[in-house]
PDB file of N, CA and C in Angstrom:
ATOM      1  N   UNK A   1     140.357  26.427 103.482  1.00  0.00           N
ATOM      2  CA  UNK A   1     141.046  25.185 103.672  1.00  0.00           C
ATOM      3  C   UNK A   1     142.435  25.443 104.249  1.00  0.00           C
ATOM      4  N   UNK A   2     142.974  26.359 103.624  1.00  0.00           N
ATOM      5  CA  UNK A   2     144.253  27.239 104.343  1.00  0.00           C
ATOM      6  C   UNK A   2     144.242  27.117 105.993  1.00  0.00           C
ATOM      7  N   UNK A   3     143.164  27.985 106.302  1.00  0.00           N
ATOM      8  CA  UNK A   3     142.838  28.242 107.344  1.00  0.00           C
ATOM      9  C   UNK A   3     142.847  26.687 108.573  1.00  0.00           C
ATOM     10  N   UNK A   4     141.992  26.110 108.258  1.00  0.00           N
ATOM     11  CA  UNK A   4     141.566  24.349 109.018  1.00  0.00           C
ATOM     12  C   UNK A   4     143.437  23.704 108.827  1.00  0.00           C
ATOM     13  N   UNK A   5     144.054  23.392 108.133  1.00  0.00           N
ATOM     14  CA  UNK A   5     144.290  22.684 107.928  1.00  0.00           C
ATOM     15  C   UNK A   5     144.597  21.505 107.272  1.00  0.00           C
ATOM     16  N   UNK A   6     145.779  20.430 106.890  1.00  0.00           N
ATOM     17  CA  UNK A   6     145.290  19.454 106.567  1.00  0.00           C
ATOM     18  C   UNK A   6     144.815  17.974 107.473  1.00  0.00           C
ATOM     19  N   UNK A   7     144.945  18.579 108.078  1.00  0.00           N
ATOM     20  CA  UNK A   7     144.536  17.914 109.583  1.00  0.00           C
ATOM     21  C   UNK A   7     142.793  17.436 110.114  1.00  0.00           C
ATOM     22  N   UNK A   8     142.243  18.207 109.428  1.00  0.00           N
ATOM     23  CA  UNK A   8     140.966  17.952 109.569  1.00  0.00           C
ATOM     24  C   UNK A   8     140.223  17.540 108.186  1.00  0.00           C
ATOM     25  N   UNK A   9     138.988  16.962 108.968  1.00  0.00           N
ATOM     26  CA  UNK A   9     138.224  16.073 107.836  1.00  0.00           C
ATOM     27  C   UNK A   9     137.151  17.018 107.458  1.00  0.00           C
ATOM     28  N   UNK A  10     137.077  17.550 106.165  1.00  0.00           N
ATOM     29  CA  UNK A  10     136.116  18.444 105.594  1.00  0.00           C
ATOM     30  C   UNK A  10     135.107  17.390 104.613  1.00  0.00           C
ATOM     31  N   UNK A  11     133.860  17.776 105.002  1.00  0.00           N
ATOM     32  CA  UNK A  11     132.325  17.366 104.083  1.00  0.00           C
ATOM     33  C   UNK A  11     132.444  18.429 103.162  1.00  0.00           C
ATOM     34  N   UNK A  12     132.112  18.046 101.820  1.00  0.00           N
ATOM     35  CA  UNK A  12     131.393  19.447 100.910  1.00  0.00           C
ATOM     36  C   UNK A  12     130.280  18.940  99.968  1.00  0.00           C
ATOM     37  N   UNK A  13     129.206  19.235 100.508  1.00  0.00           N
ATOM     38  CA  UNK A  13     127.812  18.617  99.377  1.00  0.00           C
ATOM     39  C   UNK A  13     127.758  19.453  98.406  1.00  0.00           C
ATOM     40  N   UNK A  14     127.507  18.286  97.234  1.00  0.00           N
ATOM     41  CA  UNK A  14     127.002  18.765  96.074  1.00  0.00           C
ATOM     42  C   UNK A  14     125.710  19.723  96.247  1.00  0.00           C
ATOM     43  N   UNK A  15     125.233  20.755  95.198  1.00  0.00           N
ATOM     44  CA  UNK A  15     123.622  20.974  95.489  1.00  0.00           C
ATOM     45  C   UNK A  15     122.909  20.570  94.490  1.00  0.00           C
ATOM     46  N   UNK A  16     121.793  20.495  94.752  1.00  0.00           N
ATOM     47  CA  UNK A  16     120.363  20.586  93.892  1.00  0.00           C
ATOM     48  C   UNK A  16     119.484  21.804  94.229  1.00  0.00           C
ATOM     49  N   UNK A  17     119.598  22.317  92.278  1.00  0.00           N
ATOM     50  CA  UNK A  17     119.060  24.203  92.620  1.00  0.00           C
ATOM     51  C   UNK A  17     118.654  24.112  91.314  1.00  0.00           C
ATOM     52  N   UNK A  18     117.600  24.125  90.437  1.00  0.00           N
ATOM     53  CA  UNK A  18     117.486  24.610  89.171  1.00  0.00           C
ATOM     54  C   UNK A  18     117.790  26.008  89.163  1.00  0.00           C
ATOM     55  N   UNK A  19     118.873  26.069  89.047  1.00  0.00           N
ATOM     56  CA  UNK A  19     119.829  27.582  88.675  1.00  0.00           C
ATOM     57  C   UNK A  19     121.312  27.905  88.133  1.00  0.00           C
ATOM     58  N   UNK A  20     120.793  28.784  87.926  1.00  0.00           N
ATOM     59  CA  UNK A  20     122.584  29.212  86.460  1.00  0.00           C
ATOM     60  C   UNK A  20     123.425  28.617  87.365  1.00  0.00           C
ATOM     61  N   UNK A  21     123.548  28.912  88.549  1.00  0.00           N
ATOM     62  CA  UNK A  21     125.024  28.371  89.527  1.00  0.00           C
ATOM     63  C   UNK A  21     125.293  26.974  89.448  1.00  0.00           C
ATOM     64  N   UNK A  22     124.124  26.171  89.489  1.00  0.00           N
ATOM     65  CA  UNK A  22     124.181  24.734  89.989  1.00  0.00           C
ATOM     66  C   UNK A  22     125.277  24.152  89.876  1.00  0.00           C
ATOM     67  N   UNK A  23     125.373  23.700  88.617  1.00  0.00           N
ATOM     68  CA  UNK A  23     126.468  23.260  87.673  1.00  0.00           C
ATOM     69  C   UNK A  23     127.916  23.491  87.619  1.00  0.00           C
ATOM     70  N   UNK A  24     128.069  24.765  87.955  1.00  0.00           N
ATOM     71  CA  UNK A  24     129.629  25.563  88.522  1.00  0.00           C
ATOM     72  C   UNK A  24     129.700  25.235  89.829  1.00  0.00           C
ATOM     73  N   UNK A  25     129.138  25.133  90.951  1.00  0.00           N
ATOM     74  CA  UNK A  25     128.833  24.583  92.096  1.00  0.00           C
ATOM     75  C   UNK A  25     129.534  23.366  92.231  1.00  0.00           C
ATOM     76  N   UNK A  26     128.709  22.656  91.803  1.00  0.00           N
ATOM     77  CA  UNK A  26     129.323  21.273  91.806  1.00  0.00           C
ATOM     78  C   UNK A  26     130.224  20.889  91.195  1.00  0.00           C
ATOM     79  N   UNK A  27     130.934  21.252  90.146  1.00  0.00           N
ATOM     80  CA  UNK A  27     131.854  21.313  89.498  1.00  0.00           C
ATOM     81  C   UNK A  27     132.987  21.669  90.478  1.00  0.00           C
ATOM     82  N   UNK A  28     133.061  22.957  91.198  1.00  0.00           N
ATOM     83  CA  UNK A  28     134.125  23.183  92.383  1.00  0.00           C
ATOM     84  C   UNK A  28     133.904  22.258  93.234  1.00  0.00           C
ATOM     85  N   UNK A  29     132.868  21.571  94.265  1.00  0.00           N
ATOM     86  CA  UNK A  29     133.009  20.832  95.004  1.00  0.00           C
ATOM     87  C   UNK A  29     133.318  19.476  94.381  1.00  0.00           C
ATOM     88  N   UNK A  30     133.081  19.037  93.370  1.00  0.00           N
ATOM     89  CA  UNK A  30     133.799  17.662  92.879  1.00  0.00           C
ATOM     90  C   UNK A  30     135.107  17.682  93.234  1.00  0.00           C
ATOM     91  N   UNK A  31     135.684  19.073  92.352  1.00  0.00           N
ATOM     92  CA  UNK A  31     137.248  18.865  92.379  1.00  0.00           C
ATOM     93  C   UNK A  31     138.162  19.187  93.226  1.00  0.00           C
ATOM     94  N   UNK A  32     137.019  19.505  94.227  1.00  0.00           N
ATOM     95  CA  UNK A  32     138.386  20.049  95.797  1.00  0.00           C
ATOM     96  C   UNK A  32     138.885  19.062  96.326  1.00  0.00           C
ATOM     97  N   UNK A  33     138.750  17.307  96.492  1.00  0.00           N
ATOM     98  CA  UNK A  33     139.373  16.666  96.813  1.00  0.00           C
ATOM     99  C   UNK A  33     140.813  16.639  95.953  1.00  0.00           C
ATOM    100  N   UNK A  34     141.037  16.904  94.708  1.00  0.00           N
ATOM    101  CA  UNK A  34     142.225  16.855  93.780  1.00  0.00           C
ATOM    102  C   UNK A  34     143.315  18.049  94.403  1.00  0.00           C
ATOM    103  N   UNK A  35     142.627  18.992  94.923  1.00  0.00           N
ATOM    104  CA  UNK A  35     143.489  19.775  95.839  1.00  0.00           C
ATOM    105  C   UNK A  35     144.060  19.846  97.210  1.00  0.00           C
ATOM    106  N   UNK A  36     142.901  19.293  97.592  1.00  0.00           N
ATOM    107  CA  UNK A  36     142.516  19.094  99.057  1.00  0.00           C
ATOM    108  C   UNK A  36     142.279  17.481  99.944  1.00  0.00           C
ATOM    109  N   UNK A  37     143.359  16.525  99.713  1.00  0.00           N
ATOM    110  CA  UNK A  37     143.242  15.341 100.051  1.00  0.00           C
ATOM    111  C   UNK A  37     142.448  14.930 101.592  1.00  0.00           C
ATOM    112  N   UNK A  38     142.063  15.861 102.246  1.00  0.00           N
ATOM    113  CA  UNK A  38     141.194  15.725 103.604  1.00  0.00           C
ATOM    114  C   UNK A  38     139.640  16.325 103.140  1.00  0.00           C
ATOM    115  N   UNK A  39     139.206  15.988 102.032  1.00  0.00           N
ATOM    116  CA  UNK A  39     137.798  16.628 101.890  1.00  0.00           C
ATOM    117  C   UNK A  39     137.357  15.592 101.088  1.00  0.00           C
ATOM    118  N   UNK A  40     135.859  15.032 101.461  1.00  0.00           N
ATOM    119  CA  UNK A  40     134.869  13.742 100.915  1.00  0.00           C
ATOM    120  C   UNK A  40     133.744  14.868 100.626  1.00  0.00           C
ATOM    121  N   UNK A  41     133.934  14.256  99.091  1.00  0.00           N
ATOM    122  CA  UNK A  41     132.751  14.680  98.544  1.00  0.00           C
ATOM    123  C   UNK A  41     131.129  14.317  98.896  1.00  0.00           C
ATOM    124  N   UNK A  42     130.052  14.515  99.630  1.00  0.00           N
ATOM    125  CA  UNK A  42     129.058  13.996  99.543  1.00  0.00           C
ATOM    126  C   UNK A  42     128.080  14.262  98.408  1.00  0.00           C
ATOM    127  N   UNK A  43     127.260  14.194  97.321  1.00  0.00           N
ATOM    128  CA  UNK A  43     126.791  14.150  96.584  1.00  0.00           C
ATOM    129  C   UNK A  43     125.156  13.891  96.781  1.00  0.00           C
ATOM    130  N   UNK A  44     124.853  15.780  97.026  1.00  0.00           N
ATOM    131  CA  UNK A  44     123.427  15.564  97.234  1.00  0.00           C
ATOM    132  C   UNK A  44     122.824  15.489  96.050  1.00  0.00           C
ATOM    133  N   UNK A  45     123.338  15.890  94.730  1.00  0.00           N
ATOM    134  CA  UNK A  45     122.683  16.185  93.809  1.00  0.00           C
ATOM    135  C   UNK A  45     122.156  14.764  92.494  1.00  0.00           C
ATOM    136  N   UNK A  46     123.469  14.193  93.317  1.00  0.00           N
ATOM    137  CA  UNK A  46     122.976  12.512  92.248  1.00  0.00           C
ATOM    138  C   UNK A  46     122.204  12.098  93.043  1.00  0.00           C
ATOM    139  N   UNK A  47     122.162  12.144  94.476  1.00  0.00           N
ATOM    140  CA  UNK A  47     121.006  11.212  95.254  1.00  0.00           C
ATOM    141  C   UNK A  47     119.625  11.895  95.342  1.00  0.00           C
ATOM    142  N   UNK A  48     119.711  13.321  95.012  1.00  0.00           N
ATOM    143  CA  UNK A  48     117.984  13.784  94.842  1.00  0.00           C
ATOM    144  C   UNK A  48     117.491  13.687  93.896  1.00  0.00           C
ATOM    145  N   UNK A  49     118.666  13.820  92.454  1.00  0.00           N
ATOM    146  CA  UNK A  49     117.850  13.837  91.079  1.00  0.00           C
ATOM    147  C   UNK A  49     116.757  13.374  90.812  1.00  0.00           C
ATOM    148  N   UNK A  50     116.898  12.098  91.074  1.00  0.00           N
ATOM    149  CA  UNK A  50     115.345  11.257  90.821  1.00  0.00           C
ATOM    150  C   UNK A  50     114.735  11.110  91.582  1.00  0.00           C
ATOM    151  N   UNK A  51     115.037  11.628  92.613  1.00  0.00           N
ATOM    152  CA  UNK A  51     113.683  12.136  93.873  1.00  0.00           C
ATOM    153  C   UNK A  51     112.738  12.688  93.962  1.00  0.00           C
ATOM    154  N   UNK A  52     112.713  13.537  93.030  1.00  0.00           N
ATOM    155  CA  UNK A  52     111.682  14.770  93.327  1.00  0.00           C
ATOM    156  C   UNK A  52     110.552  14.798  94.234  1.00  0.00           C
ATOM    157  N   UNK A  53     109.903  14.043  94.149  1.00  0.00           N
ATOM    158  CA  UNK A  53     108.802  14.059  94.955  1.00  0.00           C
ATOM    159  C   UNK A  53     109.290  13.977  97.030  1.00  0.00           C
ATOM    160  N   UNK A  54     110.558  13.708  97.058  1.00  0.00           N
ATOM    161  CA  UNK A  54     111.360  14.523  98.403  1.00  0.00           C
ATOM    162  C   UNK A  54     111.601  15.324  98.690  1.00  0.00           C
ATOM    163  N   UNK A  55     111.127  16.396  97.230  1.00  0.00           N
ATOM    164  CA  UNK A  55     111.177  17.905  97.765  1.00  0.00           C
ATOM    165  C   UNK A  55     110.224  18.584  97.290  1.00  0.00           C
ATOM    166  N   UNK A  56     109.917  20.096  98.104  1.00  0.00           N
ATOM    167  CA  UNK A  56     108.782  20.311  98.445  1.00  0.00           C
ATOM    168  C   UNK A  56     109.121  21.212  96.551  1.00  0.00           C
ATOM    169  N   UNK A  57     107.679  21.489  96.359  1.00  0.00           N
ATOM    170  CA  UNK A  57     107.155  22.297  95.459  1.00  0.00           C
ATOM    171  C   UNK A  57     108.154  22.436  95.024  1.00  0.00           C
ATOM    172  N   UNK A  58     109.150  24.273  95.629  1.00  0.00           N
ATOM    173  CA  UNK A  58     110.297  24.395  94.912  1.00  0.00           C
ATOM    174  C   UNK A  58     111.383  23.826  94.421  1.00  0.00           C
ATOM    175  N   UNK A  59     111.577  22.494  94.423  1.00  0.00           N
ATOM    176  CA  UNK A  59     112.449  21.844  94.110  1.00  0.00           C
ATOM    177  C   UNK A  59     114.002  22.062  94.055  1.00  0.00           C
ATOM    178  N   UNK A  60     113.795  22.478  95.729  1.00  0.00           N
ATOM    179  CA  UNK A  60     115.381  22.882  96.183  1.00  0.00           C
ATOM    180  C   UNK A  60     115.255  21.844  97.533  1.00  0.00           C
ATOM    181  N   UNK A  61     114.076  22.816  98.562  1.00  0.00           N
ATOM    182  CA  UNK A  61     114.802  22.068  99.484  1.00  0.00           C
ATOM    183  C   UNK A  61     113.849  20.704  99.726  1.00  0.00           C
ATOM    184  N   UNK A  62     114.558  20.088 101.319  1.00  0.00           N
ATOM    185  CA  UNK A  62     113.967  18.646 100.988  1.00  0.00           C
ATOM    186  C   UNK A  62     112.574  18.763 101.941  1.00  0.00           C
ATOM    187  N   UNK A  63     111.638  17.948 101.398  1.00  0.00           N
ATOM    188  CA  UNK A  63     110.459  17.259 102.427  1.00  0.00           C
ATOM    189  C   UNK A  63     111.459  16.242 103.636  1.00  0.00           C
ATOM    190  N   UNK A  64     110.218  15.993 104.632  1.00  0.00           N
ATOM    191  CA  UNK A  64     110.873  15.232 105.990  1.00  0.00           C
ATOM    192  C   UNK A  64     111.974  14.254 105.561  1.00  0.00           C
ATOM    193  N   UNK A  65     111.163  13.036 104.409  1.00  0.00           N
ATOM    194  CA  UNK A  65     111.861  11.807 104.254  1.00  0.00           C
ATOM    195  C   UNK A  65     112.927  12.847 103.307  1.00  0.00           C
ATOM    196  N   UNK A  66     112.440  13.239 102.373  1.00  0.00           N
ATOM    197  CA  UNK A  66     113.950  13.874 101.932  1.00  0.00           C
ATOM    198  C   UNK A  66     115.245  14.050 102.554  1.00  0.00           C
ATOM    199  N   UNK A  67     114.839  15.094 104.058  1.00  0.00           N
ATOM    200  CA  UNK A  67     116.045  15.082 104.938  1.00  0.00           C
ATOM    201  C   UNK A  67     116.519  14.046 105.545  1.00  0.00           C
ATOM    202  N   UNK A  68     115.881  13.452 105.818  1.00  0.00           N
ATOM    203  CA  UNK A  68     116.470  12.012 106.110  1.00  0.00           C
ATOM    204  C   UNK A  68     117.247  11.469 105.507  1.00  0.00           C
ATOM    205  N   UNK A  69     116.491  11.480 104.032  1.00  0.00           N
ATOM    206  CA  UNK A  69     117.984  11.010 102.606  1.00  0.00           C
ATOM    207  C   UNK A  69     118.980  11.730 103.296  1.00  0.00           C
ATOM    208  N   UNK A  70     119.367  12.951 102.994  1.00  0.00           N
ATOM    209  CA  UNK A  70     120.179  14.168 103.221  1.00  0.00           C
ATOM    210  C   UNK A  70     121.182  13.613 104.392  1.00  0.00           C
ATOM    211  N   UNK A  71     120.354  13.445 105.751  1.00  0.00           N
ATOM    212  CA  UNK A  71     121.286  13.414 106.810  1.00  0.00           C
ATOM    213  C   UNK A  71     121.654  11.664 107.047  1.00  0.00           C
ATOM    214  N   UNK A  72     121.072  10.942 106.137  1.00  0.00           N
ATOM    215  CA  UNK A  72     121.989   9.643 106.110  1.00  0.00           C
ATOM    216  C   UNK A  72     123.250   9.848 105.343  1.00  0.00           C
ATOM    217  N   UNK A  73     123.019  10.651 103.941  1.00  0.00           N
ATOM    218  CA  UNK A  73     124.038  10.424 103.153  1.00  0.00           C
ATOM    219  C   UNK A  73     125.215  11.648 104.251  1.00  0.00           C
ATOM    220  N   UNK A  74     125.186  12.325 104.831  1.00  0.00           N
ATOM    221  CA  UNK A  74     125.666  12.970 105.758  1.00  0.00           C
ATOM    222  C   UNK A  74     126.329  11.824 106.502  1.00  0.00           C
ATOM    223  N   UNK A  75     125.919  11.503 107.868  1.00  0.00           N
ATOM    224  CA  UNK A  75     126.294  10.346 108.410  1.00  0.00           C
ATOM    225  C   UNK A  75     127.253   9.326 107.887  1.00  0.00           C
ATOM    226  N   UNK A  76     127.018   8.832 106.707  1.00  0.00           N
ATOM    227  CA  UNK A  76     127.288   7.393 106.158  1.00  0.00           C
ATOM    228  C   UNK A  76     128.703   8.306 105.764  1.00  0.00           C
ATOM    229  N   UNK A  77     129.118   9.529 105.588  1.00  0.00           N
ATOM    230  CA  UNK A  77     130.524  10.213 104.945  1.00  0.00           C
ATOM    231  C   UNK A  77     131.002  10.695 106.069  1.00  0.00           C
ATOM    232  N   UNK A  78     130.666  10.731 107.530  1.00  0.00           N
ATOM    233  CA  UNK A  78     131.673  10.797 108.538  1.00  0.00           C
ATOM    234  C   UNK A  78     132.850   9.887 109.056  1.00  0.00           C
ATOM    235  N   UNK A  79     133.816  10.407 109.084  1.00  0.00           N
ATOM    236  CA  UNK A  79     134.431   9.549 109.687  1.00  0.00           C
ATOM    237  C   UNK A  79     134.067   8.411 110.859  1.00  0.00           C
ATOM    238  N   UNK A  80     133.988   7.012 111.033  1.00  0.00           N
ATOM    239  CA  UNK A  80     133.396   6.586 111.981  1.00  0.00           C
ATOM    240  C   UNK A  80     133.748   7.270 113.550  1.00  0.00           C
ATOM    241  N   UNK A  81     134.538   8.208 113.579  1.00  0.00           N
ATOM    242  CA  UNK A  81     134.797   8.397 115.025  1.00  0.00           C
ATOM    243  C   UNK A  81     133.944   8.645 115.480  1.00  0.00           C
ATOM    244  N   UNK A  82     133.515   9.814 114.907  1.00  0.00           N
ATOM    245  CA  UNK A  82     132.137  10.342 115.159  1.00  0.00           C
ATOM    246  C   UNK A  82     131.049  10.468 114.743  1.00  0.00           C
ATOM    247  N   UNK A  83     130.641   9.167 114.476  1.00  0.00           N
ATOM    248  CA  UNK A  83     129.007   9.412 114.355  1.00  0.00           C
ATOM    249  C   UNK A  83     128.266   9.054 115.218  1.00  0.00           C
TER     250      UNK A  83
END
């Protein structure tokens, strides 16, 4: 963040991982806006929870319509300049 700037607009998604990390994961990306006033949280992990059936078997990554979830909730957190 050092590096960019505060000048630029940073995304940071939550994940969905049944794994020891998950939880610490998201926990840092929640709270980097409190540091970092140019960063929007997107939150993949509340919008897949009750999805499951959007992701394949392993229940990480997404099926088609899944990504679709994924790259709307993407989209819908850009700045309008550019989408």
């Amino acid at each position: 963040m050092t590096t960019i700037g505060p000048s630029r607009k940073v995304l940071l998604l939550t994940v969905y991982a049944r794994r020891s990390w998950q939880d610490a994961v998201n926990m840092t990306v929640r709270a980097a806006p409190l540091e970092w006033p140019n960063v929007t949280v997107v939150d993949w992990h509340d919008a897949i929870a009750h999805r499951q059936s959007l992701l394949w078997t392993d229940r990480v990554h997404p099926r088609p319509q899944g990504a679709r979830l994924y790259a709307k909730l993407v989209t819908a957190a850009l700045p309008a300049s550019v989408r």
